[in-house]
C-alpha atoms as a PDB file:
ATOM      1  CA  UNK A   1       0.000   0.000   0.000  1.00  0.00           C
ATOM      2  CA  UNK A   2       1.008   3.324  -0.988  1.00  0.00           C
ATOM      3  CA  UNK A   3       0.557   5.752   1.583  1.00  0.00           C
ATOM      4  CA  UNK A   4      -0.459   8.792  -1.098  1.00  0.00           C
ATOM      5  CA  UNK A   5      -4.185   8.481  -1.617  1.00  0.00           C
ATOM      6  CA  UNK A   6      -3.720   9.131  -5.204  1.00  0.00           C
ATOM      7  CA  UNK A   7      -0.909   9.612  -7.719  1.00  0.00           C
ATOM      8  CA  UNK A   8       0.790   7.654 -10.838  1.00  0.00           C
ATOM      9  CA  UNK A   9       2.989   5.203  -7.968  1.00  0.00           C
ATOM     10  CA  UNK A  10       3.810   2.103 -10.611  1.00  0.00           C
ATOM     11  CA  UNK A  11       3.353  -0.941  -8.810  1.00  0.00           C
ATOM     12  CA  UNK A  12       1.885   0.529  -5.309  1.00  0.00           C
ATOM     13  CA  UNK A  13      -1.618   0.803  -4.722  1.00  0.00           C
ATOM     14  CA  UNK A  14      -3.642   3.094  -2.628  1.00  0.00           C
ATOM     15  CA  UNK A  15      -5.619   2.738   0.402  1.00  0.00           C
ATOM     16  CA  UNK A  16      -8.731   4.324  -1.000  1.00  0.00           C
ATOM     17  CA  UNK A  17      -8.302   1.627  -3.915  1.00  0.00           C
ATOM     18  CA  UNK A  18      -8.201  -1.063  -1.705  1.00  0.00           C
ATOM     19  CA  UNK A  19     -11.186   0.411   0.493  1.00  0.00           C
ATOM     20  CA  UNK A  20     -12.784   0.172  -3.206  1.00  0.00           C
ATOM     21  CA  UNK A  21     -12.065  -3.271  -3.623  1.00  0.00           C
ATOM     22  CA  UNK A  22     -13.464  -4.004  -0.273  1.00  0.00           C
ATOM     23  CA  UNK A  23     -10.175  -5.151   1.579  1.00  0.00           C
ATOM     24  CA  UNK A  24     -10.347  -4.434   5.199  1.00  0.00           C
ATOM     25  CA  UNK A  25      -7.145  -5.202   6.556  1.00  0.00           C
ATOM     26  CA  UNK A  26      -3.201  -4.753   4.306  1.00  0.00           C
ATOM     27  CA  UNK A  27       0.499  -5.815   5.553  1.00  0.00           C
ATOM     28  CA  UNK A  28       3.017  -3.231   5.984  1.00  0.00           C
ATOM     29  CA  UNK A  29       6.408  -3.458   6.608  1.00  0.00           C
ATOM     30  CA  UNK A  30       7.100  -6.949   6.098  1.00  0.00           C
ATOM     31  CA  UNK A  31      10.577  -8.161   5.650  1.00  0.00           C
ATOM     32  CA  UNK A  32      10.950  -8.037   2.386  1.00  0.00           C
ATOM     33  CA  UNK A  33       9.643  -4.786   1.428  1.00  0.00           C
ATOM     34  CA  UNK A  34      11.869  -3.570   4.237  1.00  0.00           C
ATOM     35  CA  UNK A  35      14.983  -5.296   2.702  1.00  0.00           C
ATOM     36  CA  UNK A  36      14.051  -4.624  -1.222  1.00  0.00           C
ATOM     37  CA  UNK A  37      12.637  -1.509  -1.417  1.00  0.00           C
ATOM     38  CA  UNK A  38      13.819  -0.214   1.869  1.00  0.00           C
ATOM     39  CA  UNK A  39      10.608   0.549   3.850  1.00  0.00           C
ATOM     40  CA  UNK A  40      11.837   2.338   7.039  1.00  0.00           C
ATOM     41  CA  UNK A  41       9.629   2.513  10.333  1.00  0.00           C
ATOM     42  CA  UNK A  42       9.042   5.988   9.608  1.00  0.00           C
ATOM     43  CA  UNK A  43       7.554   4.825   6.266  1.00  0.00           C
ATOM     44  CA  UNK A  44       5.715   2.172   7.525  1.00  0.00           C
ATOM     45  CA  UNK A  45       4.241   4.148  10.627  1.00  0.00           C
ATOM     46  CA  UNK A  46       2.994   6.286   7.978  1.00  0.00           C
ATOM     47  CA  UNK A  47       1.429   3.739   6.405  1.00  0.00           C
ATOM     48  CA  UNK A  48      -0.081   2.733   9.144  1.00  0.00           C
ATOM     49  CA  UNK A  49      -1.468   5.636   9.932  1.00  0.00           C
ATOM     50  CA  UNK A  50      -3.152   6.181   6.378  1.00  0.00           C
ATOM     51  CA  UNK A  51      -4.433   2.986   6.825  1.00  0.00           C
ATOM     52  CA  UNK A  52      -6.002   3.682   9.643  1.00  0.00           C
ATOM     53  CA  UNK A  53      -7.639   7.322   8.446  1.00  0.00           C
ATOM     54  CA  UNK A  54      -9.271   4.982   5.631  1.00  0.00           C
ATOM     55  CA  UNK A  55     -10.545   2.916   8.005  1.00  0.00           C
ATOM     56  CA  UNK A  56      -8.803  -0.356   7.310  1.00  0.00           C
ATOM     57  CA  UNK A  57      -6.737  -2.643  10.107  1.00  0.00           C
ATOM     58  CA  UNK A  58      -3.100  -2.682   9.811  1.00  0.00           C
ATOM     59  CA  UNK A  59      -0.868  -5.740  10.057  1.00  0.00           C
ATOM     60  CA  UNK A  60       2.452  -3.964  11.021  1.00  0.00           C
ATOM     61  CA  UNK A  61       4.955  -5.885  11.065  1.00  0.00           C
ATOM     62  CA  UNK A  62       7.727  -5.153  12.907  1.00  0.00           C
ATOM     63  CA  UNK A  63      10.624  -8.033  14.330  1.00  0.00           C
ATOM     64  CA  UNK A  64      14.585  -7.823  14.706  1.00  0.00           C
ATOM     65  CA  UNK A  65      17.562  -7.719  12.728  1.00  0.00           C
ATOM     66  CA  UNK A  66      19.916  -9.849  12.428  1.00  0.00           C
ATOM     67  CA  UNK A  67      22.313  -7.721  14.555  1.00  0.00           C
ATOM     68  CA  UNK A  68      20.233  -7.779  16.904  1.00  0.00           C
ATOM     69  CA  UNK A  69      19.148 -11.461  17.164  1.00  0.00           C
ATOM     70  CA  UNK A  70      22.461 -11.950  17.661  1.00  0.00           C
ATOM     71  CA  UNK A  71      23.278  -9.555  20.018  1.00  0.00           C
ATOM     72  CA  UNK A  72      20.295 -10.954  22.293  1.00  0.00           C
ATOM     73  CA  UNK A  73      18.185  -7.779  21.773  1.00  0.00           C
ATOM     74  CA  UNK A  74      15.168  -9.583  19.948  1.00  0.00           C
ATOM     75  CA  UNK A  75      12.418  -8.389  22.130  1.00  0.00           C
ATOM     76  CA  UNK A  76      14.051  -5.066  22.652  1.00  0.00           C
ATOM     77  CA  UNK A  77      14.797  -4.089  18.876  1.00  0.00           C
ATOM     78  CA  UNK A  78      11.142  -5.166  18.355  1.00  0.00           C
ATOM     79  CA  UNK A  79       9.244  -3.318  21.350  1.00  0.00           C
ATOM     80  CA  UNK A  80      11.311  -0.038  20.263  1.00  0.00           C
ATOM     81  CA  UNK A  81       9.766  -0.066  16.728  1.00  0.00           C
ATOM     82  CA  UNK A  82       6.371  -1.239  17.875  1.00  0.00           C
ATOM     83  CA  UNK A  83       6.404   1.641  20.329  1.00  0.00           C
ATOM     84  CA  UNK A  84       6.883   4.406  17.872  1.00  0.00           C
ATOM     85  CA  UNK A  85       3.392   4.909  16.537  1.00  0.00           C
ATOM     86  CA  UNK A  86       1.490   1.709  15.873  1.00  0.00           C
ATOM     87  CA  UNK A  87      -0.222   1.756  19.229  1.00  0.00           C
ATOM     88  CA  UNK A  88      -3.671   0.876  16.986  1.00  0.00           C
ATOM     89  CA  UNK A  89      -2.320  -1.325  14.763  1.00  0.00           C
ATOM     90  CA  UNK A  90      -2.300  -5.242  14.801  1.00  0.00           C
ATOM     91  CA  UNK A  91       1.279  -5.616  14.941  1.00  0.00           C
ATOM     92  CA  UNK A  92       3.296  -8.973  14.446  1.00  0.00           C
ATOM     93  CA  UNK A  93       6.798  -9.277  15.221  1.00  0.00           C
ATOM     94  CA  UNK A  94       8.741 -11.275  12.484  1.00  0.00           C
ATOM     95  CA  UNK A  95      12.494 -11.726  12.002  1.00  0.00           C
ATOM     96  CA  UNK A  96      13.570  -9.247   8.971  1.00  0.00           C
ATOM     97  CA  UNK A  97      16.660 -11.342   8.590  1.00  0.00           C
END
């Protein structure tokens, strides 16, 4: 999901689209979008948020790195991005290594 509710974004869609199409809930920030297109937590709590003004659920996903699996900071790497601004989200934690 794009988080523009319009524009020419090749190969995104919008929320409003989606809300057209009668989807009620969208994934954001899932590992791979994070490591292929380089979704950020500040893009994908804006996401979120969108998602939420259009009235759908967001699955955030949010989950450690591989630095810090291995430093033993799973549950903290994860609670700090969860904390930022997904408070009304669905999130689920996922490794993004």
């Amino acid at each position: 999901m794009h988080f523009e509710k319009e524009g020419a974004f090749t190969g995104e869609v919008s929320a409003p689209m989606l809300v057209d199409l009668g989807v009620t809930h969208v994934i954001l920030g899932h590992s791979e979008r994070r490591q292929y297109f380089a979704e950020t937590d500040a893009g994908v709590a804006k996401k979120t948020k969108v998602a939420l003004d259009t009235g759908l659920t967001p699955i955030s996903c949010v989950g450690e790195t591989l630095a810090e699996r291995e430093a033993g900071r799973t549950i903290e790497g994860s609670d700090a991005r969860r904390g930022r601004s997904w408070t009304q989200s669905a999130p689920r934690r996922r490794s993004e290594w």
